[in-house]
N, C-alpha and C. Protein backbone atom coordinates (compact mmCIF):
# COMPACT_ATOMS: atom_id res chain seq x y z
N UNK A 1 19.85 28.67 -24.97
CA UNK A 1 20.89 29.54 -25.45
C UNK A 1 21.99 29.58 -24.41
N UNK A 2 22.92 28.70 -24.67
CA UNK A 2 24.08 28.59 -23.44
C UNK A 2 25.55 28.52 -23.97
N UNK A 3 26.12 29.38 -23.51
CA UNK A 3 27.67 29.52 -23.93
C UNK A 3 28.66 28.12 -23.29
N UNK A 4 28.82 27.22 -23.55
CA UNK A 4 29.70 25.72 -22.82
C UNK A 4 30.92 26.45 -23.07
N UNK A 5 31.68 26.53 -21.80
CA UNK A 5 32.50 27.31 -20.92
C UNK A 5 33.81 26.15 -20.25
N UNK A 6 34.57 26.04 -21.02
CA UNK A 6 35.57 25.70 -20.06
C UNK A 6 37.10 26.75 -20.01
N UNK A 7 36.73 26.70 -18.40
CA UNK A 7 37.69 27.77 -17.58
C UNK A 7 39.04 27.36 -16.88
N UNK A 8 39.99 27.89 -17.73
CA UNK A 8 41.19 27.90 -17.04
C UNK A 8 41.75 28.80 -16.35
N UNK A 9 42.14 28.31 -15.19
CA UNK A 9 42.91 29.86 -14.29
C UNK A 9 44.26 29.63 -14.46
N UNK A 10 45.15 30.00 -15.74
CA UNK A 10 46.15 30.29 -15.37
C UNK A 10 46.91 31.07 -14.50
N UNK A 11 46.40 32.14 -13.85
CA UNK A 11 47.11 33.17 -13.40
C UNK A 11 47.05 33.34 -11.62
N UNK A 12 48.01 33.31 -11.27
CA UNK A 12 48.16 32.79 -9.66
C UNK A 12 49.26 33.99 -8.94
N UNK A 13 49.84 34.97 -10.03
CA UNK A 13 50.93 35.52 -9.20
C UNK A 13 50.31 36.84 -8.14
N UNK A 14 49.43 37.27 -8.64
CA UNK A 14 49.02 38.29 -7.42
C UNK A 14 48.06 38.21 -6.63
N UNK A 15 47.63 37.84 -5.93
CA UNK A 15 46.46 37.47 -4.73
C UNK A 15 45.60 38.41 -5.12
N UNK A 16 45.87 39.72 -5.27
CA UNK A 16 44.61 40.62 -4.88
C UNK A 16 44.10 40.70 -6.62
N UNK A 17 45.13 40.61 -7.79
CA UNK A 17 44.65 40.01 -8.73
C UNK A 17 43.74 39.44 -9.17
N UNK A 18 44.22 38.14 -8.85
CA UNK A 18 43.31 36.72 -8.88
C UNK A 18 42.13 36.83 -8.27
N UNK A 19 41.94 37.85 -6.99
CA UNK A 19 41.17 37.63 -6.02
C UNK A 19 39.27 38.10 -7.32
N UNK A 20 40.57 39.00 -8.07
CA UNK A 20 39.20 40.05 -9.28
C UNK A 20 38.38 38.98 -10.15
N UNK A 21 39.32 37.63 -10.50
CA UNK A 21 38.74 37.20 -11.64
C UNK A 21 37.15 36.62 -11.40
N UNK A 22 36.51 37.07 -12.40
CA UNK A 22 35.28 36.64 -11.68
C UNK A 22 35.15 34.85 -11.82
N UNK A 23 33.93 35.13 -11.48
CA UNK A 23 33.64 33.42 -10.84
C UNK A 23 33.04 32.97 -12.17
N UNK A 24 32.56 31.67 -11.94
CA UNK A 24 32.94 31.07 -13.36
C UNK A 24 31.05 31.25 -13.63
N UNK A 25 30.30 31.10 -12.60
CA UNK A 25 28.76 32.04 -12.76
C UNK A 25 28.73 33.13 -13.46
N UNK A 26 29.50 34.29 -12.96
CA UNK A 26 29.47 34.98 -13.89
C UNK A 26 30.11 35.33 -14.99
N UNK A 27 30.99 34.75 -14.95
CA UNK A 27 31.33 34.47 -16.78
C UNK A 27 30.35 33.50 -17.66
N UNK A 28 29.73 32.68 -17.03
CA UNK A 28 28.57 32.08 -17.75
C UNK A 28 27.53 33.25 -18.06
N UNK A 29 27.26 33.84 -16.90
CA UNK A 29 26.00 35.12 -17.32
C UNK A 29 26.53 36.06 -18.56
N UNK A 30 27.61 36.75 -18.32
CA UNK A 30 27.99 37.16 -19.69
C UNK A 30 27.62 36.54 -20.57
N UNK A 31 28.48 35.44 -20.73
CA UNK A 31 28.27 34.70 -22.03
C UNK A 31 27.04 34.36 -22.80
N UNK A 32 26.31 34.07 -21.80
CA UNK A 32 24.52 33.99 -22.39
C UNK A 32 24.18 34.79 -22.37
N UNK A 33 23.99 35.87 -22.24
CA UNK A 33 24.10 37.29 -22.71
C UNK A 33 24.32 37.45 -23.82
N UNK A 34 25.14 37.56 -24.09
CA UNK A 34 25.70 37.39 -26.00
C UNK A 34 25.13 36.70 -26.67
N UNK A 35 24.91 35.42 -26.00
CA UNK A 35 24.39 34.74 -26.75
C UNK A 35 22.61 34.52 -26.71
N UNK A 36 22.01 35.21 -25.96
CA UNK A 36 20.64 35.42 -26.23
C UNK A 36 20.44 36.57 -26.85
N UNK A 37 21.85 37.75 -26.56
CA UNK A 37 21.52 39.16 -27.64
C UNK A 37 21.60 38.78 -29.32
N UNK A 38 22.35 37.37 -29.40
CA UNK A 38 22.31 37.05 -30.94
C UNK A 38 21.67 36.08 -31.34
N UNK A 39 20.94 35.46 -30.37
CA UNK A 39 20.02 34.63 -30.78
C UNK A 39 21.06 33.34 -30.81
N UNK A 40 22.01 32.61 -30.79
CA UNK A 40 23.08 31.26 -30.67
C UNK A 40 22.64 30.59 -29.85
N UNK A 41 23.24 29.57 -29.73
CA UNK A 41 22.75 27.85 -28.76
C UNK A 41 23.96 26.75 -28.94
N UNK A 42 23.75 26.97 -27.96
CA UNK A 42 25.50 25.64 -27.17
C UNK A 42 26.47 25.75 -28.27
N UNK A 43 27.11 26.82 -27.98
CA UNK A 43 28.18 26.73 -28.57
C UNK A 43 29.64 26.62 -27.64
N UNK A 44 30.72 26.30 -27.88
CA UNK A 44 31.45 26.00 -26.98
C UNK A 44 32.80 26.86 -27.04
N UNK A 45 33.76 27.37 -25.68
CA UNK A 45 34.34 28.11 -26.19
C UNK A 45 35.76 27.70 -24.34
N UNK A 46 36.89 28.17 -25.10
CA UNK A 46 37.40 28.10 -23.67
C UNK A 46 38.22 29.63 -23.34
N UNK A 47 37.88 29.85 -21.89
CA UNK A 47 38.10 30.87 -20.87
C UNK A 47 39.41 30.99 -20.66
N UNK A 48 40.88 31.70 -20.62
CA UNK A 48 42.14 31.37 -20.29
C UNK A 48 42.19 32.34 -19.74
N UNK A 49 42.60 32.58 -17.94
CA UNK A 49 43.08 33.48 -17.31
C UNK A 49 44.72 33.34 -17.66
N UNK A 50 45.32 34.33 -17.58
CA UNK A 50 46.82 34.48 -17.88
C UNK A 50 47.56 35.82 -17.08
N UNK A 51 48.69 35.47 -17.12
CA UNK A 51 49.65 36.29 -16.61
C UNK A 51 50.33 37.05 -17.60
N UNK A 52 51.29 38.15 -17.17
CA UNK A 52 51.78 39.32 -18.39
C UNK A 52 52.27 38.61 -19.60
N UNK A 53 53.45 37.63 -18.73
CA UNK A 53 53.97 36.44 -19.89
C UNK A 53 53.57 36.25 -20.76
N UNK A 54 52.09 35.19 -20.34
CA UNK A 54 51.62 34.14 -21.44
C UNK A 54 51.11 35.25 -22.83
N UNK A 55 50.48 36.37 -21.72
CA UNK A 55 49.97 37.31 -22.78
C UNK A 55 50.32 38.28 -23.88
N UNK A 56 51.83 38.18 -23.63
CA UNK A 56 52.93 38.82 -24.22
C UNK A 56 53.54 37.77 -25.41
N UNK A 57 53.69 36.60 -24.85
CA UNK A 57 54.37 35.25 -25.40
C UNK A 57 53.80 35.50 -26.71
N UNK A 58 52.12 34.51 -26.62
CA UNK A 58 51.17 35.31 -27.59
C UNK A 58 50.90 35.96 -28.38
N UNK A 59 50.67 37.25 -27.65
CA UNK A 59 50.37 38.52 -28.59
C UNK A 59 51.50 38.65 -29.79
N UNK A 60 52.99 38.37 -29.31
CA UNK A 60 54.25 38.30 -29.68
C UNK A 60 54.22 37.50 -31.18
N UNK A 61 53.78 36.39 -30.63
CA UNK A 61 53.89 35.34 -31.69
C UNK A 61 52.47 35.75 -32.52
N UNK A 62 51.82 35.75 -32.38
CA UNK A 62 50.36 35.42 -33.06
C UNK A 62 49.59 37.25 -33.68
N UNK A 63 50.37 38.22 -33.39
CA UNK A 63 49.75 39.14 -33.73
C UNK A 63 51.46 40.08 -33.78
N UNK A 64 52.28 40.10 -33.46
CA UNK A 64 53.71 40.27 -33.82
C UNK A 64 53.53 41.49 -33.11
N UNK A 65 53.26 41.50 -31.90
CA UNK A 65 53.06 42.93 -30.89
C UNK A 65 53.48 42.28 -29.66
N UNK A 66 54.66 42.72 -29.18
CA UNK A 66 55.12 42.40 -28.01
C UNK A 66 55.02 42.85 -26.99
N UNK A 67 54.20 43.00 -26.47
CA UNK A 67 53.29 43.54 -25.24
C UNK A 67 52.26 42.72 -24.79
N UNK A 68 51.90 42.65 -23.33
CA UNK A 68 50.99 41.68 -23.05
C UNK A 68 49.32 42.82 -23.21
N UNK A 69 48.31 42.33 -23.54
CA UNK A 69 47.13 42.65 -24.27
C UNK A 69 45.87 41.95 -23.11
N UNK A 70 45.06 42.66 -23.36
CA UNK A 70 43.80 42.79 -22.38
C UNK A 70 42.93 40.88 -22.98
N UNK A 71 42.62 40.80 -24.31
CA UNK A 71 42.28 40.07 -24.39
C UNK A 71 42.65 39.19 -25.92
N UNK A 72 42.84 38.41 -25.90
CA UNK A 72 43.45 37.51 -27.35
C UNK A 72 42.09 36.10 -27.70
N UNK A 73 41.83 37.10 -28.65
CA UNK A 73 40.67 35.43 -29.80
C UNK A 73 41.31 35.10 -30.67
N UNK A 74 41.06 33.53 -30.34
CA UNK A 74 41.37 32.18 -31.22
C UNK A 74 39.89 32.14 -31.38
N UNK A 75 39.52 32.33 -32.88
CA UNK A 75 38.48 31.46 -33.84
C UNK A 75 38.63 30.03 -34.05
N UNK A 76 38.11 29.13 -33.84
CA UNK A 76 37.99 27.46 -34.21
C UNK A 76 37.45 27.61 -35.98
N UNK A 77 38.43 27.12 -36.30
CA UNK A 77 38.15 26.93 -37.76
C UNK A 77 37.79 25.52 -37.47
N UNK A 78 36.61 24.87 -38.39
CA UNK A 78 36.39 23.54 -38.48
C UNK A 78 37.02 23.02 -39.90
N UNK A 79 37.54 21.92 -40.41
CA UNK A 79 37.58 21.56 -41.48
C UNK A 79 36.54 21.73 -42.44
N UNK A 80 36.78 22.20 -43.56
CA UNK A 80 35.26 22.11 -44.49
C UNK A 80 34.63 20.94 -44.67
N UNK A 81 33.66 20.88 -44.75
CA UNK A 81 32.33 20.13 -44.19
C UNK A 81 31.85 19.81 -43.37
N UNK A 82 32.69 19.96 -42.26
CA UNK A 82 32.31 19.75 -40.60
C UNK A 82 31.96 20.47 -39.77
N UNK A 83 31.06 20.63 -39.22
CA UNK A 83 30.60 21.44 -38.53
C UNK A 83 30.38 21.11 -36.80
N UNK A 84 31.23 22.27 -36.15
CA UNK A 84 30.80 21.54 -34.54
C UNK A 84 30.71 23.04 -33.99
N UNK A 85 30.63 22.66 -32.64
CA UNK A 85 29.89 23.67 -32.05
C UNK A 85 30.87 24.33 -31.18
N UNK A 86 32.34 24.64 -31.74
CA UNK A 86 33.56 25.32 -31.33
C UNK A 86 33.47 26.97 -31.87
N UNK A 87 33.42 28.18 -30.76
CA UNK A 87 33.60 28.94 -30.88
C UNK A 87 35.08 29.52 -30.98
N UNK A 88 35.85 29.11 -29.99
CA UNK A 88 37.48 29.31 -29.87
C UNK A 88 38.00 29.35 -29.03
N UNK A 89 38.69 29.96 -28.32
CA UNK A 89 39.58 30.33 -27.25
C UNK A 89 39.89 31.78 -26.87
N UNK A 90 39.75 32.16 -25.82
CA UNK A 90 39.81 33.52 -25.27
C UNK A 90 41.11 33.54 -24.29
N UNK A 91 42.17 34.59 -24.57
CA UNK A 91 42.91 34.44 -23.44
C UNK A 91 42.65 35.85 -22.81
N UNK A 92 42.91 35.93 -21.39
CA UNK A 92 42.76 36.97 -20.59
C UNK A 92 43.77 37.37 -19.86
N UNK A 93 43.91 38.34 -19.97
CA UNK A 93 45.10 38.78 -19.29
C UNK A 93 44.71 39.39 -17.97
N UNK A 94 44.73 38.68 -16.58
CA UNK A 94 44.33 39.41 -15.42
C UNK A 94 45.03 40.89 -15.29
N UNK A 95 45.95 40.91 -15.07
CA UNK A 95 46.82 42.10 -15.29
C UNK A 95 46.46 42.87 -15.68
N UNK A 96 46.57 43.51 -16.69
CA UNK A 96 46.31 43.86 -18.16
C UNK A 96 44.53 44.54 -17.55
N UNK A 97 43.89 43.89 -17.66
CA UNK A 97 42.63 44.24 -17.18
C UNK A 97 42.15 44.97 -15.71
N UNK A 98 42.53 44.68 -15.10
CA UNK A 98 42.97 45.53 -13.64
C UNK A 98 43.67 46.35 -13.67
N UNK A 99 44.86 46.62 -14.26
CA UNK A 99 45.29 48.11 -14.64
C UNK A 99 44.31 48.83 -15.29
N UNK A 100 43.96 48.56 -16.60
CA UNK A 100 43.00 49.63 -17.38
C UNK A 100 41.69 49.63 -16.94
N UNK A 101 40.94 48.88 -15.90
CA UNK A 101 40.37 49.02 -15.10
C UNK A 101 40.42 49.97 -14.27
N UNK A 102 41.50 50.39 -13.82
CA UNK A 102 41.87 51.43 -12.74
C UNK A 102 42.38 52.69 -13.97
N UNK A 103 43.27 52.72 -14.60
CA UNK A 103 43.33 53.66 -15.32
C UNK A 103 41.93 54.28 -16.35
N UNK A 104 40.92 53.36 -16.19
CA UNK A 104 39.67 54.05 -16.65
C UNK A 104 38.97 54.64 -16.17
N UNK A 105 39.11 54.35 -14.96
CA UNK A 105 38.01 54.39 -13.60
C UNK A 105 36.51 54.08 -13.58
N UNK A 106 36.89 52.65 -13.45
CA UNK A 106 35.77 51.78 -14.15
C UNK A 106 35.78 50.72 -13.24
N UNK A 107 34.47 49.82 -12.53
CA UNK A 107 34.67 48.75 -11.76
C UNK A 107 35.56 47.52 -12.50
N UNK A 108 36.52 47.05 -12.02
CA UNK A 108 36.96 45.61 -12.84
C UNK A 108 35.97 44.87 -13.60
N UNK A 109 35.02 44.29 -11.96
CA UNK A 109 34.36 43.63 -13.25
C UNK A 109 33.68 44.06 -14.40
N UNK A 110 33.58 45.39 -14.35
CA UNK A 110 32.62 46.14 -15.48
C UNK A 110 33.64 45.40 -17.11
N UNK A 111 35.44 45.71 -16.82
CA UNK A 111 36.20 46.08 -17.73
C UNK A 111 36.22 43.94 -17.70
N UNK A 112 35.98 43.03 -17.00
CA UNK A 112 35.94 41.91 -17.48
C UNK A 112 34.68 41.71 -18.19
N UNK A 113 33.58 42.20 -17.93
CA UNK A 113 32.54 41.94 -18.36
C UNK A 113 32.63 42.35 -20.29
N UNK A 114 33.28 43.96 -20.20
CA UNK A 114 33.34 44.29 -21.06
C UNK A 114 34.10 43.96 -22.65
N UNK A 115 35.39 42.83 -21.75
CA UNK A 115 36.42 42.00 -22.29
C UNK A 115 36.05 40.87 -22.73
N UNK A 116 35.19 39.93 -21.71
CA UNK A 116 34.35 38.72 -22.18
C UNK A 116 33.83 38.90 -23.23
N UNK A 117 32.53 40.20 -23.55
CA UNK A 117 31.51 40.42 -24.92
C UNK A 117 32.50 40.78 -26.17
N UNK A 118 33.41 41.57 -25.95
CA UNK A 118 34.33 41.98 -27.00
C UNK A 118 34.75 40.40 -27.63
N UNK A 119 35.63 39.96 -27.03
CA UNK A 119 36.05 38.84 -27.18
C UNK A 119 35.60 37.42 -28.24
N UNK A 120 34.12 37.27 -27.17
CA UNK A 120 33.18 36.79 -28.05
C UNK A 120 32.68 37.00 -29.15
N UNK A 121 32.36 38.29 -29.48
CA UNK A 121 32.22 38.58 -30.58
C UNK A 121 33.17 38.76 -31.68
N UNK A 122 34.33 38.81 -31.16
CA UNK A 122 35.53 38.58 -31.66
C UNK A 122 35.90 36.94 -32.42
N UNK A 123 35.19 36.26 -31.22
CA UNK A 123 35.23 34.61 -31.95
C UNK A 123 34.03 34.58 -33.17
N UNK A 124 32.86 35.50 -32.94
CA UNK A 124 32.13 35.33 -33.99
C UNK A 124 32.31 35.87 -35.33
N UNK A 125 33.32 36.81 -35.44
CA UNK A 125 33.64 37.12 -36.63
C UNK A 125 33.22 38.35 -36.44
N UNK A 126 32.81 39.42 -35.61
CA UNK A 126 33.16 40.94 -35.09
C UNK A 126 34.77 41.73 -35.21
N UNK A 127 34.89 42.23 -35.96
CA UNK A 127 36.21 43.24 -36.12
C UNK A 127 36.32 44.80 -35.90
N UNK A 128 36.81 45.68 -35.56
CA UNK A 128 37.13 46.14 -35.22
C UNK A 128 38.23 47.08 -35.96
N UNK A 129 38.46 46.74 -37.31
CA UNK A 129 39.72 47.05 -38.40
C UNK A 129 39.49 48.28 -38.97
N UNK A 130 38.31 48.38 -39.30
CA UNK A 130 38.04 49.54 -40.22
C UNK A 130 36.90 50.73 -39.44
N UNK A 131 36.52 51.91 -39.43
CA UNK A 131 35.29 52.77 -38.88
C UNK A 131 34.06 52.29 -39.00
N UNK A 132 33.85 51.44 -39.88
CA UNK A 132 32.35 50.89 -40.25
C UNK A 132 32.32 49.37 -39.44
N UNK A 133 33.03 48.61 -39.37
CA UNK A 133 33.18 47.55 -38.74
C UNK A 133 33.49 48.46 -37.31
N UNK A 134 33.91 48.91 -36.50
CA UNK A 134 34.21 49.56 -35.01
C UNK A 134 32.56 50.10 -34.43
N UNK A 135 32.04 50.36 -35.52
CA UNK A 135 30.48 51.63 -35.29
C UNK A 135 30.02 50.12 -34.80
N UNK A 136 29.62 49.30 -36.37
CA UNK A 136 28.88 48.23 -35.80
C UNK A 136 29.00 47.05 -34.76
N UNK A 137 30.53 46.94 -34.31
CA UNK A 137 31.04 45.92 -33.59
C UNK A 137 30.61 46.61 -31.82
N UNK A 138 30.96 47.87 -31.69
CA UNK A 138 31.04 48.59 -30.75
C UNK A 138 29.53 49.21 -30.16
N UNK A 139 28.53 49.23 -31.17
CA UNK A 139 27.45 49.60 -31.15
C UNK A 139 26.32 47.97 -30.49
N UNK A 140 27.10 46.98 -30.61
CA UNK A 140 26.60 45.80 -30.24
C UNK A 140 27.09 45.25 -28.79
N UNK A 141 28.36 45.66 -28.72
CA UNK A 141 28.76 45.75 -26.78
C UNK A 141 28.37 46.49 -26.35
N UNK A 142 27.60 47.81 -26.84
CA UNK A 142 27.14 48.64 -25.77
C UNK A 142 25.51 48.40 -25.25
N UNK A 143 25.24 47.64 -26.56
CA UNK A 143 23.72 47.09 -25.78
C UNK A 143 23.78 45.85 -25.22
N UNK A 144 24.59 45.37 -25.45
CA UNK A 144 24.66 43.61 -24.72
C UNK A 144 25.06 44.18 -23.03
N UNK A 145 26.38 45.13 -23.43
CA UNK A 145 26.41 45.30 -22.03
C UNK A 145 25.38 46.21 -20.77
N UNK A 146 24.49 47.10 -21.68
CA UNK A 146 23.38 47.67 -21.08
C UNK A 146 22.56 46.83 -20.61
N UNK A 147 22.56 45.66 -20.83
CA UNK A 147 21.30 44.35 -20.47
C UNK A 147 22.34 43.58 -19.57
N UNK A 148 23.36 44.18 -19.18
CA UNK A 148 24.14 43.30 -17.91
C UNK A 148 24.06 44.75 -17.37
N UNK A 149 23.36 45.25 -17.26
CA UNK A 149 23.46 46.65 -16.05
C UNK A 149 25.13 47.15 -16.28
N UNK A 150 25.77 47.54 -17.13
CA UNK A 150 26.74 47.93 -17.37
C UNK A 150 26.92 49.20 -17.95
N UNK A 151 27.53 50.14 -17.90
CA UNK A 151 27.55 51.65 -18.72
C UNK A 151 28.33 51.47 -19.81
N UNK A 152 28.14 52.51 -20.89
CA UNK A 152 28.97 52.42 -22.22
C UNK A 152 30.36 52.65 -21.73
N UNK A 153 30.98 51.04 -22.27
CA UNK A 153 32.94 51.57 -22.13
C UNK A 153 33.16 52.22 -22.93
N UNK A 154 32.64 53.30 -23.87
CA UNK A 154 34.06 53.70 -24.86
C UNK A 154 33.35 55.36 -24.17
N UNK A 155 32.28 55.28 -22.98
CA UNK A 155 32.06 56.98 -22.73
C UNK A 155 33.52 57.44 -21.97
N UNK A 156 33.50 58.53 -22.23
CA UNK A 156 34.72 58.92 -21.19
C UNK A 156 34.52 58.81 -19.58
N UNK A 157 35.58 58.27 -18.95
CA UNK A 157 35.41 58.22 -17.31
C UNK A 157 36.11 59.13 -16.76
């Protein structure tokens, strides 16, 4: 059960930033995480660290909200009948995550950890749109992230 991980570091402008993003180990541990909490196997997906820009650019174009955003899923649609082992694309906004990190008062990596599972499940077809989809979407990061030694993000800090 292994999440295939390719990691891009876009984001280079703040040292002490960059210094947060975690290592590409533990973005693998997340990821198999998820993916042993759902039972999946080699599926493939790519990692995008980003800056306010890219994340704004984005959000801008692709969700018509012009603000840069904590985390952005691309689903891999396959052509019908084909089937491969593409989950999507994750972009991350370092920024973005280190602020509300600190405005939560929450360890970073807790709020990357917490961004990675969202995310993912986000590529799996997890939403977030309606109260019944939020219970069940939200009720599934809080145990994935309890099995990464993590506390519930949506308790108050």
């Amino acid at each position: 059960m292994t999440a295939l991980i390719d990691l891009q570091l876009a984001y280079e402008d703040d040292p002490a930033i960059a210094a947060d993003i975690p290592a590409a180990s533990q973005l693998q541990h997340w990821a198999d995480m998820v993916f042993v909490m759902l039972d999946l196997f080699d599926q493939e997906m790519t990692l995008r660290f980003v800056g306010i820009d890219e994340s704004q650019a984005l959000n801008s174009q692709f969700r018509g909200k012009d603000k840069p955003t904590n985390v952005l899923s691309f689903p891999f649609e396959s052509p019908p009948g084909m089937e491969m082992p593409l989950l999507g694309d994750l972009v991350i906004c370092a920024p973005v995550i280190s602020q509300e990190a600190q405005e939560q008062g929450k360890p970073v990596k807790h709020h990357y950890a917490h961004m990675i599972v969202h995310g993912i499940l986000h590529l799996l077809g997890y939403d977030h749109i309606d109260d019944a989809q939020a219970e069940e979407m939200e009720a599934l990061e809080i145990q994935i992230l309890a099995e990464l030694d993590i506390d519930d993000p949506y308790q108050d800090h």
